[in-house]
PDB file of N, CA and C in Angstrom:
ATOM      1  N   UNK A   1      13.598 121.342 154.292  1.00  0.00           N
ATOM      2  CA  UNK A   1      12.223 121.491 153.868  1.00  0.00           C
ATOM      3  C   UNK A   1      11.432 122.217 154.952  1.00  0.00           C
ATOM      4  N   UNK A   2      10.312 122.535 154.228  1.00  0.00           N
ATOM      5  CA  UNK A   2       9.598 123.697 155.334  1.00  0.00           C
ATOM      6  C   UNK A   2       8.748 122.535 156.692  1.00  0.00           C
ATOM      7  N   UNK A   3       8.529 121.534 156.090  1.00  0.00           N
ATOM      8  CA  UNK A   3       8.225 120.770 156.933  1.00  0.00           C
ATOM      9  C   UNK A   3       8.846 120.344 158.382  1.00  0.00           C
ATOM     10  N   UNK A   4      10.180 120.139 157.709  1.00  0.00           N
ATOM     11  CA  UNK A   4      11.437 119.761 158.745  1.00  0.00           C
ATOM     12  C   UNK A   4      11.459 121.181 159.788  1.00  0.00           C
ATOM     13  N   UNK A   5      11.709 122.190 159.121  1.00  0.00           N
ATOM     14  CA  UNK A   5      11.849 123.055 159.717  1.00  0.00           C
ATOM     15  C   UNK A   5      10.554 123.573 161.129  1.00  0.00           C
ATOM     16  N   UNK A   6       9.575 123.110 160.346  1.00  0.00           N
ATOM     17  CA  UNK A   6       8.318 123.493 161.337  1.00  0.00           C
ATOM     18  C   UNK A   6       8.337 122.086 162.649  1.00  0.00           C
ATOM     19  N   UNK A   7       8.739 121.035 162.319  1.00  0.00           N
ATOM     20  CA  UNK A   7       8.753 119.402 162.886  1.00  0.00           C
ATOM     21  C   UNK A   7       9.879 119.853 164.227  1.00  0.00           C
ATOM     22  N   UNK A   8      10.980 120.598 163.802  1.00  0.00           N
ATOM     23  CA  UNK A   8      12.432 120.824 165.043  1.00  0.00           C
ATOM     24  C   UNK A   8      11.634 121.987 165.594  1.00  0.00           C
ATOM     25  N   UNK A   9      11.365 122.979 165.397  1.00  0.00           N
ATOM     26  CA  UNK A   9      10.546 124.011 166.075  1.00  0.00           C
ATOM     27  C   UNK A   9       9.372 123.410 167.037  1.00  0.00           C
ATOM     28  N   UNK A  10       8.674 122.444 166.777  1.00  0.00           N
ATOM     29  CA  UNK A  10       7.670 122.140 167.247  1.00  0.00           C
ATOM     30  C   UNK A  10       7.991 120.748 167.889  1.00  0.00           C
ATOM     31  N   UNK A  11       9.124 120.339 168.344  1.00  0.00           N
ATOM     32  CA  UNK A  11       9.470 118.877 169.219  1.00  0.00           C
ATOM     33  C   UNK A  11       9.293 119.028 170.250  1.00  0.00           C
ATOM     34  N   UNK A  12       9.490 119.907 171.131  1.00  0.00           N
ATOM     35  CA  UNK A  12       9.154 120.402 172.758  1.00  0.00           C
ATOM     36  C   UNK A  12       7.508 120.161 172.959  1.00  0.00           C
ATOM     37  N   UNK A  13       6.757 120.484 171.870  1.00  0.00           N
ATOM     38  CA  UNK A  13       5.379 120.063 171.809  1.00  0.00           C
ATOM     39  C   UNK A  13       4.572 118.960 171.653  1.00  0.00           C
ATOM     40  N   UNK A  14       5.700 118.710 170.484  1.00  0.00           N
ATOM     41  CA  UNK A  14       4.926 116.762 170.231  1.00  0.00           C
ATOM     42  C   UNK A  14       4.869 116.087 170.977  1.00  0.00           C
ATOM     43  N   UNK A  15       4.144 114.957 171.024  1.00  0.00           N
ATOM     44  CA  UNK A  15       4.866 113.730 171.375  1.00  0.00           C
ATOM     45  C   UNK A  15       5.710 112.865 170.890  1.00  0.00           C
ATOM     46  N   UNK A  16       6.802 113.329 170.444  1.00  0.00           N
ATOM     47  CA  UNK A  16       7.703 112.330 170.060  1.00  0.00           C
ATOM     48  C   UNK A  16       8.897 112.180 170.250  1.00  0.00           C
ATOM     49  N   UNK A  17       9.467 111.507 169.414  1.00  0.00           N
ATOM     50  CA  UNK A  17      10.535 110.702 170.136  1.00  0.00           C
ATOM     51  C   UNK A  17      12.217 111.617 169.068  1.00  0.00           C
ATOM     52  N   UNK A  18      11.672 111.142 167.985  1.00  0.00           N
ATOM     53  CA  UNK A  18      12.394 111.591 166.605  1.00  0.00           C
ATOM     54  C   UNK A  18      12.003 112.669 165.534  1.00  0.00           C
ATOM     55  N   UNK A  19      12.850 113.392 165.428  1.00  0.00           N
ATOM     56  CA  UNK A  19      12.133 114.583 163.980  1.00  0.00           C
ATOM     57  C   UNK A  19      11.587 113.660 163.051  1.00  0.00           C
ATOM     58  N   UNK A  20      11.733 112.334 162.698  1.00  0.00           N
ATOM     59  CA  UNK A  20      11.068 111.735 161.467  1.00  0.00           C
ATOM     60  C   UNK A  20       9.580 111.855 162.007  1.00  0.00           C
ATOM     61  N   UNK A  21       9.204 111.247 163.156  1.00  0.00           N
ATOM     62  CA  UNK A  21       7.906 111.170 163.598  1.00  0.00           C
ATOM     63  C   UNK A  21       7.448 112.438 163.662  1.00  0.00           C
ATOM     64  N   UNK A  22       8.283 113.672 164.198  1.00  0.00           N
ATOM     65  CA  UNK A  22       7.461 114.423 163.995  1.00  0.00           C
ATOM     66  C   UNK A  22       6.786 115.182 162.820  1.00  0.00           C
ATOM     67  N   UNK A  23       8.181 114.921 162.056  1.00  0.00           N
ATOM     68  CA  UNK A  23       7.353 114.833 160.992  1.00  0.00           C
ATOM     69  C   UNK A  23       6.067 114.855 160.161  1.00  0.00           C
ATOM     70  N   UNK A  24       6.040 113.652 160.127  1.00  0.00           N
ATOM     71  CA  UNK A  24       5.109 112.595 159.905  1.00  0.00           C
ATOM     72  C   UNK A  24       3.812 113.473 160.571  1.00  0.00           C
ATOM     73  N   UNK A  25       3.841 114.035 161.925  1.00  0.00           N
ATOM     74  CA  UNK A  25       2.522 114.188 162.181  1.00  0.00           C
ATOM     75  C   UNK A  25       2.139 115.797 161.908  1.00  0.00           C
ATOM     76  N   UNK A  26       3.578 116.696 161.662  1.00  0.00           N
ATOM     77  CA  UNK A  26       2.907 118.114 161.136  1.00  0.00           C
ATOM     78  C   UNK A  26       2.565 118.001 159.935  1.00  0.00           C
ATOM     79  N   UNK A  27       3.183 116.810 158.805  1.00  0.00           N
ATOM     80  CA  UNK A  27       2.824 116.671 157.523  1.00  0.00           C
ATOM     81  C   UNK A  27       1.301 116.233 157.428  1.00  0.00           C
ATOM     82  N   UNK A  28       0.802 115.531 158.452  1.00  0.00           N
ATOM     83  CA  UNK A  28      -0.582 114.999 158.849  1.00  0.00           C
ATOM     84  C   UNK A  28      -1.283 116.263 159.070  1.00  0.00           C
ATOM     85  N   UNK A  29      -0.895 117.116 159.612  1.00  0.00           N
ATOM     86  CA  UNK A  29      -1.984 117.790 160.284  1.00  0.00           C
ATOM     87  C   UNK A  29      -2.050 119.282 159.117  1.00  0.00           C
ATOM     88  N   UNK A  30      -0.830 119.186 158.101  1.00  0.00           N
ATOM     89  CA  UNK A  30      -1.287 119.929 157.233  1.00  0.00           C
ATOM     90  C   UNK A  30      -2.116 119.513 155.879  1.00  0.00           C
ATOM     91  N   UNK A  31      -1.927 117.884 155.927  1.00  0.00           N
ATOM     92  CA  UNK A  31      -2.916 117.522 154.829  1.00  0.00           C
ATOM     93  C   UNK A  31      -4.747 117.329 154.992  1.00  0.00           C
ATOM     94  N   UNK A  32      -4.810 117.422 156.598  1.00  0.00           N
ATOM     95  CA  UNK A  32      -6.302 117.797 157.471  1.00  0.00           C
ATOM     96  C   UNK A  32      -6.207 119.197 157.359  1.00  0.00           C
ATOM     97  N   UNK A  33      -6.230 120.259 157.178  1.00  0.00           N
ATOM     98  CA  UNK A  33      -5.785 121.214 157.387  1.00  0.00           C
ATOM     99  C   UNK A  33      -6.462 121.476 155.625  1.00  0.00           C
ATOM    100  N   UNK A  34      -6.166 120.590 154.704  1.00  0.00           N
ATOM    101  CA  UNK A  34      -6.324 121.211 152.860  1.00  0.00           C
ATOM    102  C   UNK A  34      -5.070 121.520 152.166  1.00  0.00           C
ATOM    103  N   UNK A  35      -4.000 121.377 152.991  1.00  0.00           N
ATOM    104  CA  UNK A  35      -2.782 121.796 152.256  1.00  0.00           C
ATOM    105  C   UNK A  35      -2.172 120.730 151.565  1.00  0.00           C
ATOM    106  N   UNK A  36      -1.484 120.837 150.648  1.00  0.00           N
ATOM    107  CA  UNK A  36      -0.781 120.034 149.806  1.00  0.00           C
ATOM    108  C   UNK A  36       0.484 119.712 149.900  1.00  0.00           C
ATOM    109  N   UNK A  37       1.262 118.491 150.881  1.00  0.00           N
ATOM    110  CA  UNK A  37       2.102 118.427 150.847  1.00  0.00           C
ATOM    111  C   UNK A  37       3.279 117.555 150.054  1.00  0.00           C
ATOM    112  N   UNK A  38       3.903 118.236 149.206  1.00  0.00           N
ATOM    113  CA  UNK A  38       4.722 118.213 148.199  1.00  0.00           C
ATOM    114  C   UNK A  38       5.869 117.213 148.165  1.00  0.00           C
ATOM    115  N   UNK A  39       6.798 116.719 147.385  1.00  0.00           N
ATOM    116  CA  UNK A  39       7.861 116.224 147.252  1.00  0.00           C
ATOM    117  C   UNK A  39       8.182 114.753 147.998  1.00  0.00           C
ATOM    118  N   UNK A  40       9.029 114.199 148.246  1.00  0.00           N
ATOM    119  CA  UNK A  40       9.534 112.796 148.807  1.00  0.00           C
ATOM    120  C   UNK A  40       9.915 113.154 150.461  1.00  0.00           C
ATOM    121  N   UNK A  41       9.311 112.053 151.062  1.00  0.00           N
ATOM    122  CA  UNK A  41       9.638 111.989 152.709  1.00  0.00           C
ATOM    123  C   UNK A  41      11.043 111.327 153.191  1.00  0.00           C
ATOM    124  N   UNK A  42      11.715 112.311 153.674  1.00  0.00           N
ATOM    125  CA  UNK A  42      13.225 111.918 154.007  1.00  0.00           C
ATOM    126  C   UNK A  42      12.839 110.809 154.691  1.00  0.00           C
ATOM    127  N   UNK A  43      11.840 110.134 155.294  1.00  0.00           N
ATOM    128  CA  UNK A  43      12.232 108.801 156.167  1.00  0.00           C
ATOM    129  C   UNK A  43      11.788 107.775 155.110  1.00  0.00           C
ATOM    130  N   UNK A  44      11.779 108.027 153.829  1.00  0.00           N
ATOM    131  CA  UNK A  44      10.882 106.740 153.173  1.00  0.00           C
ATOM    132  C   UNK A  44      12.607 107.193 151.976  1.00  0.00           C
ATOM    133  N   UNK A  45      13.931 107.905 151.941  1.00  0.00           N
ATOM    134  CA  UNK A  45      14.698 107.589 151.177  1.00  0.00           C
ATOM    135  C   UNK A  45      15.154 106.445 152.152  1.00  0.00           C
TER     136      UNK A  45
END
């Protein structure tokens, strides 16, 4: 997912620990942002 993909690109930046978390917070910062983010969260299968 484009998410995932932007979350491993952007781990050197986060603060975190795990791609799930990071996740979690580019999916955050694109729904502040106005964007619509789509489909089921691999950490909630």
């Amino acid at each position: 997912s484009q998410v995932e993909e932007i979350a491993k690109d952007k781990m050197a930046d986060l603060n975190c620990f795990t791609v799930e978390s990071a996740m979690k917070m580019v999916a955050g910062t694109a729904r502040s942002m106005g964007l619509t983010v789509e489909g089921t969260a691999p950490w909630q299968n």
